[in-house]
Every structure is written in C-alpha cells, then in structure tokens.
Protein backbone atom coordinates (compact mmCIF):
# COMPACT_ATOMS: atom_id res chain seq x y z
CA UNK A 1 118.05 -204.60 7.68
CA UNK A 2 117.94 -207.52 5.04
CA UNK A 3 115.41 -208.07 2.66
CA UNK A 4 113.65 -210.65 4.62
CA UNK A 5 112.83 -208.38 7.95
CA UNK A 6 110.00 -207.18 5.87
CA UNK A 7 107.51 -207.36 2.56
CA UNK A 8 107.17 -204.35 0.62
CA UNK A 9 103.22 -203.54 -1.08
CA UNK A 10 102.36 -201.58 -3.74
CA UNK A 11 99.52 -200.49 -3.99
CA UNK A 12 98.33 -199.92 -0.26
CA UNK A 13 96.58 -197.03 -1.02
CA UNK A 14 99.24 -193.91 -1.87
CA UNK A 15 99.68 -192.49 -5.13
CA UNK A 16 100.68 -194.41 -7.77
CA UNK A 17 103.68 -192.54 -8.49
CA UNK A 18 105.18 -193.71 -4.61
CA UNK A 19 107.35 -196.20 -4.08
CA UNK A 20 106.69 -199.54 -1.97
CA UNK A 21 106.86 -198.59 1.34
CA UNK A 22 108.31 -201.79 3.56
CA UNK A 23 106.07 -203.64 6.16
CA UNK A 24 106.69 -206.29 8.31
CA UNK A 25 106.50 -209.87 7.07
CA UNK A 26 103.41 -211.49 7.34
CA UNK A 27 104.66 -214.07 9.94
CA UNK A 28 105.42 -211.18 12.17
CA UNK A 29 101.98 -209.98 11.71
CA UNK A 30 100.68 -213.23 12.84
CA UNK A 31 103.05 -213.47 15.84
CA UNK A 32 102.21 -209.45 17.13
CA UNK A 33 98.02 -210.45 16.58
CA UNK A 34 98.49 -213.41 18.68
CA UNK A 35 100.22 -211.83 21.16
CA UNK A 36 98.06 -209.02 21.31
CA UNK A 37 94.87 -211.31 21.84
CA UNK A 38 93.41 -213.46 24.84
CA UNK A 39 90.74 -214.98 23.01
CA UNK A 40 90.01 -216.97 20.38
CA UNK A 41 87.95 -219.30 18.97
CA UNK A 42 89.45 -223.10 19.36
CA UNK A 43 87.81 -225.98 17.26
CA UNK A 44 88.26 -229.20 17.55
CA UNK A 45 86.70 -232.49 15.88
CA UNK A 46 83.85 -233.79 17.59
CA UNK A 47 83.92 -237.26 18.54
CA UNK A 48 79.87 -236.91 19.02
CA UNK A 49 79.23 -235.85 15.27
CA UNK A 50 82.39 -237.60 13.60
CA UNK A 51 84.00 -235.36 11.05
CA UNK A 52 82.44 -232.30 12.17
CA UNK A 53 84.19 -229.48 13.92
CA UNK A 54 83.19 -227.94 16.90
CA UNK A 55 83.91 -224.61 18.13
CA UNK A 56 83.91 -222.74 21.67
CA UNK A 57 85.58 -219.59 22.79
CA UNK A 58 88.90 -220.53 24.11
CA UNK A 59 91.41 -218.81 26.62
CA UNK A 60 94.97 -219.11 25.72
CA UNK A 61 98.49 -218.42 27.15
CA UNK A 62 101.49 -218.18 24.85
CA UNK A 63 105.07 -219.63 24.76
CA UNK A 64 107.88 -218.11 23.33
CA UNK A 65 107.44 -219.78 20.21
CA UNK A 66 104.13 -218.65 19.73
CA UNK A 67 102.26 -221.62 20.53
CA UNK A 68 98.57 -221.79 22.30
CA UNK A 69 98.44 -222.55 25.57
CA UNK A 70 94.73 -223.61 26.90
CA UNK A 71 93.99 -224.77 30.21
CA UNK A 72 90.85 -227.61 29.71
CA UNK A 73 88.66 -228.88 32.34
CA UNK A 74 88.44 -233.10 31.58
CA UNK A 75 84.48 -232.20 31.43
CA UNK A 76 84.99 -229.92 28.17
CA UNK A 77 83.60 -231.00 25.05
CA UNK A 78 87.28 -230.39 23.99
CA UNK A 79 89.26 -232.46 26.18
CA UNK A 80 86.66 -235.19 25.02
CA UNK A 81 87.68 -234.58 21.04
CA UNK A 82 91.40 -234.23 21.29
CA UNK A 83 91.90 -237.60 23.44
CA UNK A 84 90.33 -238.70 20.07
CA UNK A 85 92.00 -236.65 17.81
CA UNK A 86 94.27 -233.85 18.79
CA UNK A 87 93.94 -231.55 15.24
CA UNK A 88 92.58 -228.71 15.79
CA UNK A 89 91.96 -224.77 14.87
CA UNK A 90 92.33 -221.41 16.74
CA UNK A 91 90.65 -218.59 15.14
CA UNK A 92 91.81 -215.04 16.76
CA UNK A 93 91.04 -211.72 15.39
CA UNK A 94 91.95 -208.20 16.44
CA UNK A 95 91.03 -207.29 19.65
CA UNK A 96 90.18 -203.85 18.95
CA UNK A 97 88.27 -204.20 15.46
CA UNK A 98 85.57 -201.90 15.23
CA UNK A 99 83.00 -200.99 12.35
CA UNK A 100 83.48 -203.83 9.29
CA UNK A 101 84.97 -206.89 10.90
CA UNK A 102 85.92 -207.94 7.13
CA UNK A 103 88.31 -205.37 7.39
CA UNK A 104 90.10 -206.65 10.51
CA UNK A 105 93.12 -208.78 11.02
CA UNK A 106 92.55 -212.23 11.77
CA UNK A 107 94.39 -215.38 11.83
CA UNK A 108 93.84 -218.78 11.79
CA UNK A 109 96.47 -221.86 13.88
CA UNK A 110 96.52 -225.08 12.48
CA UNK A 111 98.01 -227.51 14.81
CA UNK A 112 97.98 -230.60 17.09
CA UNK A 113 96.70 -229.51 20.55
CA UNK A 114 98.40 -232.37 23.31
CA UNK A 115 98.94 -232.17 26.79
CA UNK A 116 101.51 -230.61 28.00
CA UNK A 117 104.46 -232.71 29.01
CA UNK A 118 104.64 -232.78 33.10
CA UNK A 119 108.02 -231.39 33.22
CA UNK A 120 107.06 -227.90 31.59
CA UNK A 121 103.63 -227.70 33.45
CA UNK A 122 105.09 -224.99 35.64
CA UNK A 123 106.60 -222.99 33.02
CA UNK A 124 102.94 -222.90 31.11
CA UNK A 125 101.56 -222.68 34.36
CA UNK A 126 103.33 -219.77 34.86
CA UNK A 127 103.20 -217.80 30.92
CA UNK A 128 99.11 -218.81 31.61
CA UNK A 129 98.64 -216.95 34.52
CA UNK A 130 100.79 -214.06 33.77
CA UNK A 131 97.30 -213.24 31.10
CA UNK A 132 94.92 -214.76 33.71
CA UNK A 133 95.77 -213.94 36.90
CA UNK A 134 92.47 -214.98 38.29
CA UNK A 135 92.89 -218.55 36.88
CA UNK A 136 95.15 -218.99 39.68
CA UNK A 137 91.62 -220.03 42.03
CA UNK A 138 90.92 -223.21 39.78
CA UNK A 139 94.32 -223.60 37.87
CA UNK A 140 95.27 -226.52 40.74
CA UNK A 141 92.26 -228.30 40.17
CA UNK A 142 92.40 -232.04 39.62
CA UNK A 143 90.45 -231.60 36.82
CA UNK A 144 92.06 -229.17 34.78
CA UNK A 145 94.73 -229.28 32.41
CA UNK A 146 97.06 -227.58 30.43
CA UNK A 147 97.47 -228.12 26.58
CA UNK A 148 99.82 -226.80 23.86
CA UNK A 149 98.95 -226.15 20.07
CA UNK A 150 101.82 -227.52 18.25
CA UNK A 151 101.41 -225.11 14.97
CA UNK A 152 101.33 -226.88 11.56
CA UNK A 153 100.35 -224.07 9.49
CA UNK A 154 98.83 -220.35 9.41
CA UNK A 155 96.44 -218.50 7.46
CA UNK A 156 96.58 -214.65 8.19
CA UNK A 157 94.44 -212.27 6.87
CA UNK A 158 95.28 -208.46 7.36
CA UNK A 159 91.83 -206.90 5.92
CA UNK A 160 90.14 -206.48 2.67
CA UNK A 161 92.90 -207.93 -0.22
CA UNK A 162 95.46 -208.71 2.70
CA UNK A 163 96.06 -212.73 2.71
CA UNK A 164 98.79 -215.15 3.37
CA UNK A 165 99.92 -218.35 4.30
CA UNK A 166 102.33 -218.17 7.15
CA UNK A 167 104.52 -221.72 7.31
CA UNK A 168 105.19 -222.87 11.01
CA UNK A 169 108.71 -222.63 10.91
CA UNK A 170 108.35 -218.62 9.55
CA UNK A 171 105.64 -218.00 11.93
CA UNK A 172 108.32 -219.42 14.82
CA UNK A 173 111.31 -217.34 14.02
CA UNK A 174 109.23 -214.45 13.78
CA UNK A 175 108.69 -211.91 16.70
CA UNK A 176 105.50 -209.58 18.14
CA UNK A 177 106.24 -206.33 17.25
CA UNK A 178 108.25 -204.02 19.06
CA UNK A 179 105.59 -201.59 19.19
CA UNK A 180 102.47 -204.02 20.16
CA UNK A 181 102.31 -203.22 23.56
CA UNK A 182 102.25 -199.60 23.07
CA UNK A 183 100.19 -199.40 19.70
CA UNK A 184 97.05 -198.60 21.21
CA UNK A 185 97.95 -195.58 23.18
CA UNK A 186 100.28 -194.28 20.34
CA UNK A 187 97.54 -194.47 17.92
CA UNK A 188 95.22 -192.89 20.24
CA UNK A 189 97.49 -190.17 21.20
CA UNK A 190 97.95 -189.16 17.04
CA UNK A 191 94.50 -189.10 16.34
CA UNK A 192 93.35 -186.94 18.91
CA UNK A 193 96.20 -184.40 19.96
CA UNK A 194 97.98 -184.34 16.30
CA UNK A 195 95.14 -184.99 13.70
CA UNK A 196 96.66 -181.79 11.10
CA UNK A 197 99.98 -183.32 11.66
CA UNK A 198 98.72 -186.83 10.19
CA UNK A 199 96.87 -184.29 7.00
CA UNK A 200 100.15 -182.99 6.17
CA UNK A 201 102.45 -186.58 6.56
CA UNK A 202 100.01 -187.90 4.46
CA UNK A 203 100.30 -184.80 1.55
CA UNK A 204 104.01 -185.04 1.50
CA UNK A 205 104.81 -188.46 2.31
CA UNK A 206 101.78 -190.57 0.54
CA UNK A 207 101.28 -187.87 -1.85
CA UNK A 208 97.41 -187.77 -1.03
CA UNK A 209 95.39 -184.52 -0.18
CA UNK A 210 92.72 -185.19 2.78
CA UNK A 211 90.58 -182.80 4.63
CA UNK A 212 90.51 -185.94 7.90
CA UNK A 213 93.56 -188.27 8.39
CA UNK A 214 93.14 -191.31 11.09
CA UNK A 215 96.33 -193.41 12.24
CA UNK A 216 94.86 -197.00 12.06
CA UNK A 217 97.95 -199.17 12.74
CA UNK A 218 101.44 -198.73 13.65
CA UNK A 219 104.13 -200.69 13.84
CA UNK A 220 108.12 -200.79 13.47
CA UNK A 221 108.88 -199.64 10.00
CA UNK A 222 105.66 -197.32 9.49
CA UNK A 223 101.80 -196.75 9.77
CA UNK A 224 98.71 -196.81 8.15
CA UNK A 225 96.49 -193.90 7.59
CA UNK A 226 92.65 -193.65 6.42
CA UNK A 227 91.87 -190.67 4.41
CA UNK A 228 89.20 -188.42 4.01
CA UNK A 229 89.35 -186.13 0.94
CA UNK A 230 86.61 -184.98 -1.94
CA UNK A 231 86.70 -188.97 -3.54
CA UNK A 232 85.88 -190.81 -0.70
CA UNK A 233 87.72 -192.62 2.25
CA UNK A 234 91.47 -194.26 1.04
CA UNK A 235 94.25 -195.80 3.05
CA UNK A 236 97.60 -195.27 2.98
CA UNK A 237 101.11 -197.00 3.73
CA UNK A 238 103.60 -194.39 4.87
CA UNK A 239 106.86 -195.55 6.29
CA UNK A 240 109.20 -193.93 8.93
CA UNK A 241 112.33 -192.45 8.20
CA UNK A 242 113.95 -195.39 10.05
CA UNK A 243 113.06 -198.47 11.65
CA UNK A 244 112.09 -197.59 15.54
CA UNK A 245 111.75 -199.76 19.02
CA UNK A 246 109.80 -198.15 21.58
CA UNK A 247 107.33 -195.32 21.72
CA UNK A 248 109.92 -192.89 22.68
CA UNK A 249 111.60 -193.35 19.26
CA UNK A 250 108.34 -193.67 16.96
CA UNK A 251 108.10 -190.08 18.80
CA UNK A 252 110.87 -188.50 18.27
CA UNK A 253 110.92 -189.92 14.48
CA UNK A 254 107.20 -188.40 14.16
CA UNK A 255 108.29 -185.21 15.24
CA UNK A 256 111.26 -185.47 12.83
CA UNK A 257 108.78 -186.22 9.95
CA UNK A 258 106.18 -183.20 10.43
CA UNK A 259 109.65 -180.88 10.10
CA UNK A 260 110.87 -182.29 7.23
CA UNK A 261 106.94 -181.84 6.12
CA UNK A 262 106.64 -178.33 7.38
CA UNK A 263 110.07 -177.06 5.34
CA UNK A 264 108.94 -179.43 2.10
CA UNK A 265 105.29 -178.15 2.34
CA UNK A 266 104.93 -174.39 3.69
C-alpha cells in the first residue's frame, strides 16, 4: 500500500508510547460520509436578499465522482438563486450521530450547482432514483429538474480536533470505503455480542486498561474505540493486522486479533 492510501495520527487517543496507527486519507473520509448520507443541507445565494445565503434541506443523488445530484422543482427558492448565480454549499453530516453533534463527522461541498446537460439526464435520472425510489411519481414532471454540484473545494471535519481541507481533484480520485455499507451492522454486532473482546484489543493493542470498550467507527485499515476506565472516557485508534474489504474479512481478521490477544495477555 503506498504512503498516500492513508494518513497516519498520533495522538488519537492510545498510549503515548504506540506508534501511529494508519487511517484513511481525509478525502476518502469525505467521499465514504457522502456516500453514506441522503441529506444535506444545500445553500445557495439568494437573489431576494443579495449576498446572503440561503439554506434548505436538500435531497441528493451521487455520481461516480462524488458529485451532488439534486432534483429542483423551477418553483424552489433554489432554482430561483442558481439561474442567478450557481455557487453554492452542501452541508452533510453523519447520519447516525448521536449524543454531541460537535463530535460528529461533517463535511462541507463547495461548488457550482448547473443543470445537468440533457444527454446525461438519464444516467442522473437513474443514480437519483436508485436513493429515492419514490421520486420516480414526480421525477417526469415538467417542472422538475436535475442539477449537478461541480465540487470546487471541501472542508471535512471528523470530530473534536479532526479538520481538513480536501482539494477537488483529491476528493475525486478518492473512493467510499470498502466497509461503508456494512459499518453499521459490524459495529453493532462488536458492541453487543463481543464487548470483553473490544476490553482486551484495546489492553494489548492501544495499550489502555478499560472496564467498558465501544467500537465507534470502522473502516479498512482499523477502528476506533471509546474507553471507559478509572480517568474518564478516551478514544482510541487501533489498526488491523492488515488492510481488509468486506465484512467477512474484518471478521476473520478480528478473530485473528483477540488470539494473538488471548496468547500475549493470559
């Protein structure tokens, strides 16, 4: 894997005595958070109030570049702005934030939002309604139409301390995460059928001693853990022994990683 495929942290939370443990880039962050979310926020400038921006929740599809899709009715306050200037924003944050929101992901699309060019409508016709499905009763309509963000710039924030710029062309050649679609239920599945298992990954590969360990992301190259021990809540970085693809192998590599934990820690 070269050096690029990922951004290594210090300080995340282990010991101080730990190496960096590798994470993915923060373009591919941005890609895997807009691909995990349906909603976001889209503002545009309002051609009522001149120079101020105006936000509403917005829809969106997505195109293999990562680029917002929205489909607009003509009597939106939005279709009214971008005939008079196209810049706009998309705000999107994690779908399945709970407690601080501070301490979410989030991201925010610069770009120039434009109609879509007639001879790709039914390609973005069809990537739209693949997340809507029940667009498909007014997608026809005369008086609704299909626009594309093209991205300028990105701001992604990954929680408390977490913070990058993400340049357009980075934040195209990047990819969603293998894991995204499966993160949820692999999360889900740690912290309730193998919470002792998390306690002792966390002793011998963070090098922290908790009495409660929580799996709060996952992704390709490792996970993050929140702690529990006598000082407080921490979180933790700890990285896989190799770089996995599907659920099957963040399984098997789990499994493979409470051994090596059991023999190193009896």
């Amino acid at each position: 894997m070269s050096s690029s495929s990922f951004r290594k942290h210090a300080g995340t939370g282990a010991a101080s005595n730990q190496p960096a443990v590798p994470e993915p880039s923060f373009a591919e962050r941005a890609r895997t958070l807009v691909y995990l979310g349906r909603i976001g926020s889209l503002s545009t400038l309002s051609r009522k109030q001149p120079g101020f921006p105006f936000g509403s929740v917005m829809p969106y599809g997505l195109d293999e570049h990562g680029r917002p899709i929205f489909l607009i009715s003509t009597m939106a306050m939005h279709t009214q702005n971008l005939q008079a200037d196209p810049r706009a924003s998309l705000l999107v944050t994690q779908p399945d934030s709970t407690g601080d929101p501070l301490g979410a992901s989030r991201l925010t699309l610069l770009g120039n939002v434009l109609p879509i060019p007639e001879s790709v409508v039914a390609e973005a016709r069809r990537l739209y309604l693949a997340r809507y499905a029940n667009s498909k009763y007014w997608v026809d309509f005369e008086d609704f139409s299909f626009y594309r963000m093209d991205v300028v710039d990105v701001y992604y924030v990954g929680g408390f301390g977490v913070m990058s710029w993400v340049s357009a062309s980075e934040y195209d050649r990047a990819q969603p995460d293998p894991l995204a679609d499966s993160m949820a239920e692999i999360i889900q599945h740690m912290n309730v059928d193998h919470k002792d298992a998390l306690i002792l990954i966390a002793r011998v590969f963070a090098g922290i001693e908790s009495q409660e360990a929580a799996m709060t992301s996952v992704d390709r190259l490792g996970f993050q853990v929140r702690l529990k021990n006598q000082d407080g809540m921490r979180g933790a970085r700890i990285a896989f022994l190799r770089e996995v693809s599907n659920p099957a192998e963040t399984r098997k590599v789990l499994v493979e990683m409470v051994q090596q934990a059991r023999l190193r820690c009896p």
